[in-house]
PDB file of N, CA and C in Angstrom:
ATOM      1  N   UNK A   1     -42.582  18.308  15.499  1.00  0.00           N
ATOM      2  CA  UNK A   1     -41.236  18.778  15.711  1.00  0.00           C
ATOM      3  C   UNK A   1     -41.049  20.112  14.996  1.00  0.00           C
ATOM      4  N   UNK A   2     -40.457  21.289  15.667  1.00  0.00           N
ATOM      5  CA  UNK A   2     -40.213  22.055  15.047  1.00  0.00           C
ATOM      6  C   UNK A   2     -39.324  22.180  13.812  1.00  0.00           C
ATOM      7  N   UNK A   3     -39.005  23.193  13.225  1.00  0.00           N
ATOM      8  CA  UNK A   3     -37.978  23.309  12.116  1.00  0.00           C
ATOM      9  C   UNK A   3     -37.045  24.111  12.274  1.00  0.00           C
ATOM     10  N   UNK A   4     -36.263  24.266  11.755  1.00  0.00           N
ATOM     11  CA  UNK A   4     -35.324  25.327  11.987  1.00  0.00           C
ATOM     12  C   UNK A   4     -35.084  25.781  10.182  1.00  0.00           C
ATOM     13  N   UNK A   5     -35.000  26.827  10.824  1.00  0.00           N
ATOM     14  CA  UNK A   5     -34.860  27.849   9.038  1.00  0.00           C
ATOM     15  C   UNK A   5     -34.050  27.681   8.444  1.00  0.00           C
ATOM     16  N   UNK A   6     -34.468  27.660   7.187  1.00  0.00           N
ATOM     17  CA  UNK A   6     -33.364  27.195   5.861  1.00  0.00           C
ATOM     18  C   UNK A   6     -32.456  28.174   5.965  1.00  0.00           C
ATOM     19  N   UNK A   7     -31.308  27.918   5.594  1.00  0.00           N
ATOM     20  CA  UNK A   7     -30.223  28.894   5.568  1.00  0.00           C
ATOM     21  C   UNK A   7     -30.264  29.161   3.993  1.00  0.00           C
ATOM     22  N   UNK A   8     -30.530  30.431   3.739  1.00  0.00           N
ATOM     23  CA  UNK A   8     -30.291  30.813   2.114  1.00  0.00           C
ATOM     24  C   UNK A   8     -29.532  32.276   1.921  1.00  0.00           C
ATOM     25  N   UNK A   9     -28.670  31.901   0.877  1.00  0.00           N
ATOM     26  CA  UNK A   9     -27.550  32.739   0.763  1.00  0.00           C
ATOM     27  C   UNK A   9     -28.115  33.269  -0.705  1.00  0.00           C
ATOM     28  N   UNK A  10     -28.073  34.738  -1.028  1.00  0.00           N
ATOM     29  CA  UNK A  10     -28.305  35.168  -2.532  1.00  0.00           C
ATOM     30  C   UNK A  10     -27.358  35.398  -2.984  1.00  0.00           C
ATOM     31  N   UNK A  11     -27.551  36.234  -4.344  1.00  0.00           N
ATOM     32  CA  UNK A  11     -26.582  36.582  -5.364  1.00  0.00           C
ATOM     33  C   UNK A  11     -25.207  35.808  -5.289  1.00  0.00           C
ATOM     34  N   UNK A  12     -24.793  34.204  -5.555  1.00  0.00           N
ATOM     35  CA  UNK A  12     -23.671  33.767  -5.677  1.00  0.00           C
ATOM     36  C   UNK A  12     -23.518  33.952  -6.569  1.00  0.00           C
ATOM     37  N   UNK A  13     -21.855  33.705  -7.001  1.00  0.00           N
ATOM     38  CA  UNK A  13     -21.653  33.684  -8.566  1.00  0.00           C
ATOM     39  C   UNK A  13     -21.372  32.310  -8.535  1.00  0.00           C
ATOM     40  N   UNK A  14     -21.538  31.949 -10.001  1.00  0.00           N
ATOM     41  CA  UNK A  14     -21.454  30.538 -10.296  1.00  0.00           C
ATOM     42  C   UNK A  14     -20.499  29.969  -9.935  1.00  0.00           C
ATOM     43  N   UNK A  15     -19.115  30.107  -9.873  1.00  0.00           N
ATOM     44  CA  UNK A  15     -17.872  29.605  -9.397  1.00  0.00           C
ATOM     45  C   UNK A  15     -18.047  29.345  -8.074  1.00  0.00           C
ATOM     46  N   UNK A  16     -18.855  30.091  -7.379  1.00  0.00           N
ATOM     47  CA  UNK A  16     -18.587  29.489  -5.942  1.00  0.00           C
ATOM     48  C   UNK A  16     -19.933  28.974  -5.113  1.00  0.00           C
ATOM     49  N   UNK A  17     -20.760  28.140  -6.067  1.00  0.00           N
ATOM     50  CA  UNK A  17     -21.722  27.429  -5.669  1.00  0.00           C
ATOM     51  C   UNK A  17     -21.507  25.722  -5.146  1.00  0.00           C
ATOM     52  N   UNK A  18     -20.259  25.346  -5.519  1.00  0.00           N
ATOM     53  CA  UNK A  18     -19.883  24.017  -5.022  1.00  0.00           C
ATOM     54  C   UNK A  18     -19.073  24.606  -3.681  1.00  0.00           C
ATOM     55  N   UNK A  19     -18.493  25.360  -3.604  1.00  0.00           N
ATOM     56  CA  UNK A  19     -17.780  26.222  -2.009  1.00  0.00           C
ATOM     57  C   UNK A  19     -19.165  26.181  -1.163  1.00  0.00           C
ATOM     58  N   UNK A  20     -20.071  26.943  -1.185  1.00  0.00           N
ATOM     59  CA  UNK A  20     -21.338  27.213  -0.497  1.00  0.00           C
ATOM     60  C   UNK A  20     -22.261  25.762  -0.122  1.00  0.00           C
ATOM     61  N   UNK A  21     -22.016  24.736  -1.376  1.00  0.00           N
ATOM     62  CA  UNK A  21     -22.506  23.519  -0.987  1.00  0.00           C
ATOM     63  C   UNK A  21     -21.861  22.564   0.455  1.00  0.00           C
ATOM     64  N   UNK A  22     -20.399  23.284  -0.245  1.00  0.00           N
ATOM     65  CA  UNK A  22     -19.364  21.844   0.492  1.00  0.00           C
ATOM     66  C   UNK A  22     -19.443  22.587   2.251  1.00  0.00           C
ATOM     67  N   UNK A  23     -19.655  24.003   2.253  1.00  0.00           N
ATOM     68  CA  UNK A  23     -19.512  24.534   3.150  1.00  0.00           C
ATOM     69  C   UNK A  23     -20.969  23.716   4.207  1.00  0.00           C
ATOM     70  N   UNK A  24     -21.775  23.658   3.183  1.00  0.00           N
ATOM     71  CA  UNK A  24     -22.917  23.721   4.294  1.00  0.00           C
ATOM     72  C   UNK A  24     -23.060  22.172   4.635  1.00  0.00           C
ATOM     73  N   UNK A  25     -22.501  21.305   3.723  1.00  0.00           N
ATOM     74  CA  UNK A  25     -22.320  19.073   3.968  1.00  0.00           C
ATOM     75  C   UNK A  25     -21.685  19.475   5.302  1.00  0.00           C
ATOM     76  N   UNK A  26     -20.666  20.558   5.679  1.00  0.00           N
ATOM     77  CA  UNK A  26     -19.513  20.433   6.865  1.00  0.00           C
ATOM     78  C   UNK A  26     -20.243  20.862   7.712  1.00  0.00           C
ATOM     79  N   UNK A  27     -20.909  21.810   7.724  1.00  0.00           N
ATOM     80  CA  UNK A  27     -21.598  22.131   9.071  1.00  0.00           C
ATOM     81  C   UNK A  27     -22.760  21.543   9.602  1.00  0.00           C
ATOM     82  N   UNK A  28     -23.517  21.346   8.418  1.00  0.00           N
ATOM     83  CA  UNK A  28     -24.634  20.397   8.801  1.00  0.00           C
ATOM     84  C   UNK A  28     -24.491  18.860   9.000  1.00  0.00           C
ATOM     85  N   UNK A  29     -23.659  18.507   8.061  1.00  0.00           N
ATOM     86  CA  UNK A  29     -23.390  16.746   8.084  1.00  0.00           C
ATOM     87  C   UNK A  29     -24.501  16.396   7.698  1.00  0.00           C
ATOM     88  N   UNK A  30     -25.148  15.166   8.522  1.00  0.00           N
ATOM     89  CA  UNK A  30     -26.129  14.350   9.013  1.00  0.00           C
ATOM     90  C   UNK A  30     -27.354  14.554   9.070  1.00  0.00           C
ATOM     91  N   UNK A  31     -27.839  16.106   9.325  1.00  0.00           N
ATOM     92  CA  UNK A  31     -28.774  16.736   9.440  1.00  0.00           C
ATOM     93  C   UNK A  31     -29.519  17.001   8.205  1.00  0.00           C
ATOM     94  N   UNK A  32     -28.427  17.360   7.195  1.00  0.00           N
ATOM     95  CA  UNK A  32     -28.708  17.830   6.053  1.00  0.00           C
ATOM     96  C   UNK A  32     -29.924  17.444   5.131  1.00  0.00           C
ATOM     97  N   UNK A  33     -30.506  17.871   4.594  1.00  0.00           N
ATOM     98  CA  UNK A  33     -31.576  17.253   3.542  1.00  0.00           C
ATOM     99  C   UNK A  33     -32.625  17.421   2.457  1.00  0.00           C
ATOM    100  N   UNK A  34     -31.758  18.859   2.240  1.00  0.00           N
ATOM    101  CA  UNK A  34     -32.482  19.124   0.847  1.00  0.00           C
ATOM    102  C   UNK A  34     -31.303  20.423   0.574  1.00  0.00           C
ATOM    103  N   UNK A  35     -30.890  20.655  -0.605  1.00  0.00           N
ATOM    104  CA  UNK A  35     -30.065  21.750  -1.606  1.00  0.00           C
ATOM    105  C   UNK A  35     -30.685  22.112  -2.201  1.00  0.00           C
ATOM    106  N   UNK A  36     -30.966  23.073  -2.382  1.00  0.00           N
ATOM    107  CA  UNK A  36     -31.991  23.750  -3.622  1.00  0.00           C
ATOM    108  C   UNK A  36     -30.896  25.007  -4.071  1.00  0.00           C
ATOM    109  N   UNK A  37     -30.647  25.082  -5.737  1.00  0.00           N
ATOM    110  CA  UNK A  37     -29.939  25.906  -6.187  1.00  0.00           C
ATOM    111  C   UNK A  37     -30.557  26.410  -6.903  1.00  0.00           C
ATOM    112  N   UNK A  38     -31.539  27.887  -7.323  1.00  0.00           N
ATOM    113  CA  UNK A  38     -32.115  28.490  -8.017  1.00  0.00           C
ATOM    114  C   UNK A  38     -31.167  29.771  -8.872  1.00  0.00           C
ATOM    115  N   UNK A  39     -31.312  30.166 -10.123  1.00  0.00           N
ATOM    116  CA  UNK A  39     -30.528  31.139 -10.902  1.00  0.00           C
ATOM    117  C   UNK A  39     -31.378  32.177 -10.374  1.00  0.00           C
ATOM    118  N   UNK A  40     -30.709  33.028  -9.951  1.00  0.00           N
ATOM    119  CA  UNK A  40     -31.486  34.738  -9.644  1.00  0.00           C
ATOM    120  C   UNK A  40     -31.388  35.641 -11.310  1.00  0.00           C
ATOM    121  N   UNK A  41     -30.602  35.996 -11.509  1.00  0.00           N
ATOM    122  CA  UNK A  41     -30.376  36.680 -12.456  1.00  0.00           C
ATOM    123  C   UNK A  41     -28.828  36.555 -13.304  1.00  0.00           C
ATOM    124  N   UNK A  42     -28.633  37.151 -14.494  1.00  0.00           N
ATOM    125  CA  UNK A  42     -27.469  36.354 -15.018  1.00  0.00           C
ATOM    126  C   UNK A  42     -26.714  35.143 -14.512  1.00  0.00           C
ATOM    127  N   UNK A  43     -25.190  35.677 -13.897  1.00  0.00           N
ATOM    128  CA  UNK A  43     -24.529  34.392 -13.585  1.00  0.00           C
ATOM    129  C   UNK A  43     -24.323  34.119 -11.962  1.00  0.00           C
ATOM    130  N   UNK A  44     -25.672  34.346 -11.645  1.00  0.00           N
ATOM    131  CA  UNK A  44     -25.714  34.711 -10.115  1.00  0.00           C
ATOM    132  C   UNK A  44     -26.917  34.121  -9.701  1.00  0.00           C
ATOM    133  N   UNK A  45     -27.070  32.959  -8.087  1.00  0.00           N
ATOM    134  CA  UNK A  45     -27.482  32.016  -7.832  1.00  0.00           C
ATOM    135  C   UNK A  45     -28.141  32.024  -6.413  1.00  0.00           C
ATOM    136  N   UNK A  46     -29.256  31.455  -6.236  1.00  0.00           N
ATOM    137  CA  UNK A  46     -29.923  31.349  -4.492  1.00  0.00           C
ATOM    138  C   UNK A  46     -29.669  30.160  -3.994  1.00  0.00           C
ATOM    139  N   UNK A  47     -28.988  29.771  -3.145  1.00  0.00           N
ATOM    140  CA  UNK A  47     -28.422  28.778  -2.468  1.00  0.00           C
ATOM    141  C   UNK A  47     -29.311  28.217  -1.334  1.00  0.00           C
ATOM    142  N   UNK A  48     -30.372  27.405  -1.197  1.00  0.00           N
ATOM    143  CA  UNK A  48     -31.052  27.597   0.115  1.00  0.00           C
ATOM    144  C   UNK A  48     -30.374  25.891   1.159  1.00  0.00           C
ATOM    145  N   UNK A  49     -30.615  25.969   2.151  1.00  0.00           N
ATOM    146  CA  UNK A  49     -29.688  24.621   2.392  1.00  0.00           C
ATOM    147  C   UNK A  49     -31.056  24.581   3.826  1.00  0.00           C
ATOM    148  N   UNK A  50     -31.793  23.373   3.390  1.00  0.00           N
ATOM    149  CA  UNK A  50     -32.612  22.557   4.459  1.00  0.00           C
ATOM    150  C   UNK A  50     -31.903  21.542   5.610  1.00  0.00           C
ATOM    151  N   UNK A  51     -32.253  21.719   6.413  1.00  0.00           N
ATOM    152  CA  UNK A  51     -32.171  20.520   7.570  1.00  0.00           C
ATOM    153  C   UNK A  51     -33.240  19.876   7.887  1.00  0.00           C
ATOM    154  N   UNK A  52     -33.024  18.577   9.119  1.00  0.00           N
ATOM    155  CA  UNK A  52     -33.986  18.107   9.333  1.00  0.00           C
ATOM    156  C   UNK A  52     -34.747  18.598  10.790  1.00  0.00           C
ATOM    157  N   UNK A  53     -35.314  18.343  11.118  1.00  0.00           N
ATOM    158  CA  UNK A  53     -36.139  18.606  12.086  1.00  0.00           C
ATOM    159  C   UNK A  53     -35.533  18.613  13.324  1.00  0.00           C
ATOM    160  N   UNK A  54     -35.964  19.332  14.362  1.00  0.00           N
ATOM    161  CA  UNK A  54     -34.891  18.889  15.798  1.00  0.00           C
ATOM    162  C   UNK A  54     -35.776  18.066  16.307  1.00  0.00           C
ATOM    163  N   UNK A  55     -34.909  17.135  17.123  1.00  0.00           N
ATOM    164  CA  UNK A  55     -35.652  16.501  18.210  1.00  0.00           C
ATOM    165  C   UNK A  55     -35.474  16.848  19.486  1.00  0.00           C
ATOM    166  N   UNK A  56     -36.965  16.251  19.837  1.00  0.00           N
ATOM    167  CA  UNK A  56     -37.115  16.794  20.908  1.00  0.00           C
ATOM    168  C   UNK A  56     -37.335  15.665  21.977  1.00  0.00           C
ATOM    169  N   UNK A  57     -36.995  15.670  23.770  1.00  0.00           N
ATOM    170  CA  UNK A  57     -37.668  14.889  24.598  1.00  0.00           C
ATOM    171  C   UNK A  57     -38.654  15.522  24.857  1.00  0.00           C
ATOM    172  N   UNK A  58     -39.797  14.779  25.362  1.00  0.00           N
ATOM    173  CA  UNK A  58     -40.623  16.188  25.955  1.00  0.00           C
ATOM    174  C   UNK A  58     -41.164  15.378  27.191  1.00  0.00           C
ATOM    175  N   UNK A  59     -40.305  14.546  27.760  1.00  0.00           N
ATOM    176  CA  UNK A  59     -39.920  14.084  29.352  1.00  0.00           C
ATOM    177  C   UNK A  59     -39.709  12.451  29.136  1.00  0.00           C
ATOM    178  N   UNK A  60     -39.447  12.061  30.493  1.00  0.00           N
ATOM    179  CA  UNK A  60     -39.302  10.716  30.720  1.00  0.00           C
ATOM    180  C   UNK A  60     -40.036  10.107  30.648  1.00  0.00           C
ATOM    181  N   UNK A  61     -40.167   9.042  29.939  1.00  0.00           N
ATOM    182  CA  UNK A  61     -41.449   7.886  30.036  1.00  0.00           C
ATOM    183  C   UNK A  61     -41.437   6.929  31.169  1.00  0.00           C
ATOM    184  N   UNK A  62     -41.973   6.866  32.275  1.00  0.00           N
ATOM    185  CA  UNK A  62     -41.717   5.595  33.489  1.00  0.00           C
ATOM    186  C   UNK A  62     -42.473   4.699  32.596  1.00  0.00           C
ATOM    187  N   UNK A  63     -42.193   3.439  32.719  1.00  0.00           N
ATOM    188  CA  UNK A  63     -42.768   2.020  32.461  1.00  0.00           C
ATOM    189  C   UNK A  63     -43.405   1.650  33.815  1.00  0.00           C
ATOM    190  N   UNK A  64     -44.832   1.371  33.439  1.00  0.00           N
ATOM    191  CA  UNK A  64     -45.485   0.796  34.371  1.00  0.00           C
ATOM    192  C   UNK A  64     -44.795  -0.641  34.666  1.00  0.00           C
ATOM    193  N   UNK A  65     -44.995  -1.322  35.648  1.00  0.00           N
ATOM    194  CA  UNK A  65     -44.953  -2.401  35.982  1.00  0.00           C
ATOM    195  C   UNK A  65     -46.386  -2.848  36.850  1.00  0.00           C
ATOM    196  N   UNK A  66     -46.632  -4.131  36.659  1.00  0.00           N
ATOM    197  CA  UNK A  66     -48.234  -4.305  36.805  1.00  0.00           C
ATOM    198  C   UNK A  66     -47.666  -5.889  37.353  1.00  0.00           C
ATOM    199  N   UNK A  67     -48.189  -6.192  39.066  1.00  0.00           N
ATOM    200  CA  UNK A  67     -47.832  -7.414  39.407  1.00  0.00           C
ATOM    201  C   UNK A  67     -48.757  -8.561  39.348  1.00  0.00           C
TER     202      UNK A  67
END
């Protein structure tokens, strides 16, 4: 299954790293599945926000039947 790219946001400031979290639970929901919050430099933060994998069909399965 493919992936789809982490969404990562730089230079936050600390105050608005629970905004950037709550932002990304809402858009992603369900999908969601990994937060990673790294310090860049002083009071300023890398936000990266993982999902899960897409799914995919990749056609119909017929069921044999065998008499």
């Amino acid at each position: 299954m493919p992936r789809r790219p982490a969404t990562v946001e730089r230079d936050i400031p600390l105050f608005l790293i629970s905004r950037r979290i709550q932002q990304g639970v809402k858009t992603h929901g369900e999908e969601l599945e990994r937060v990673v919050v790294n310090r860049s430099h002083r009071h300023f933060y890398t936000v990266s926000i993982r999902t899960r994998p897409t799914k995919r069909e990749y056609g119909i399965s017929r069921r044999r039947e065998y008499p």
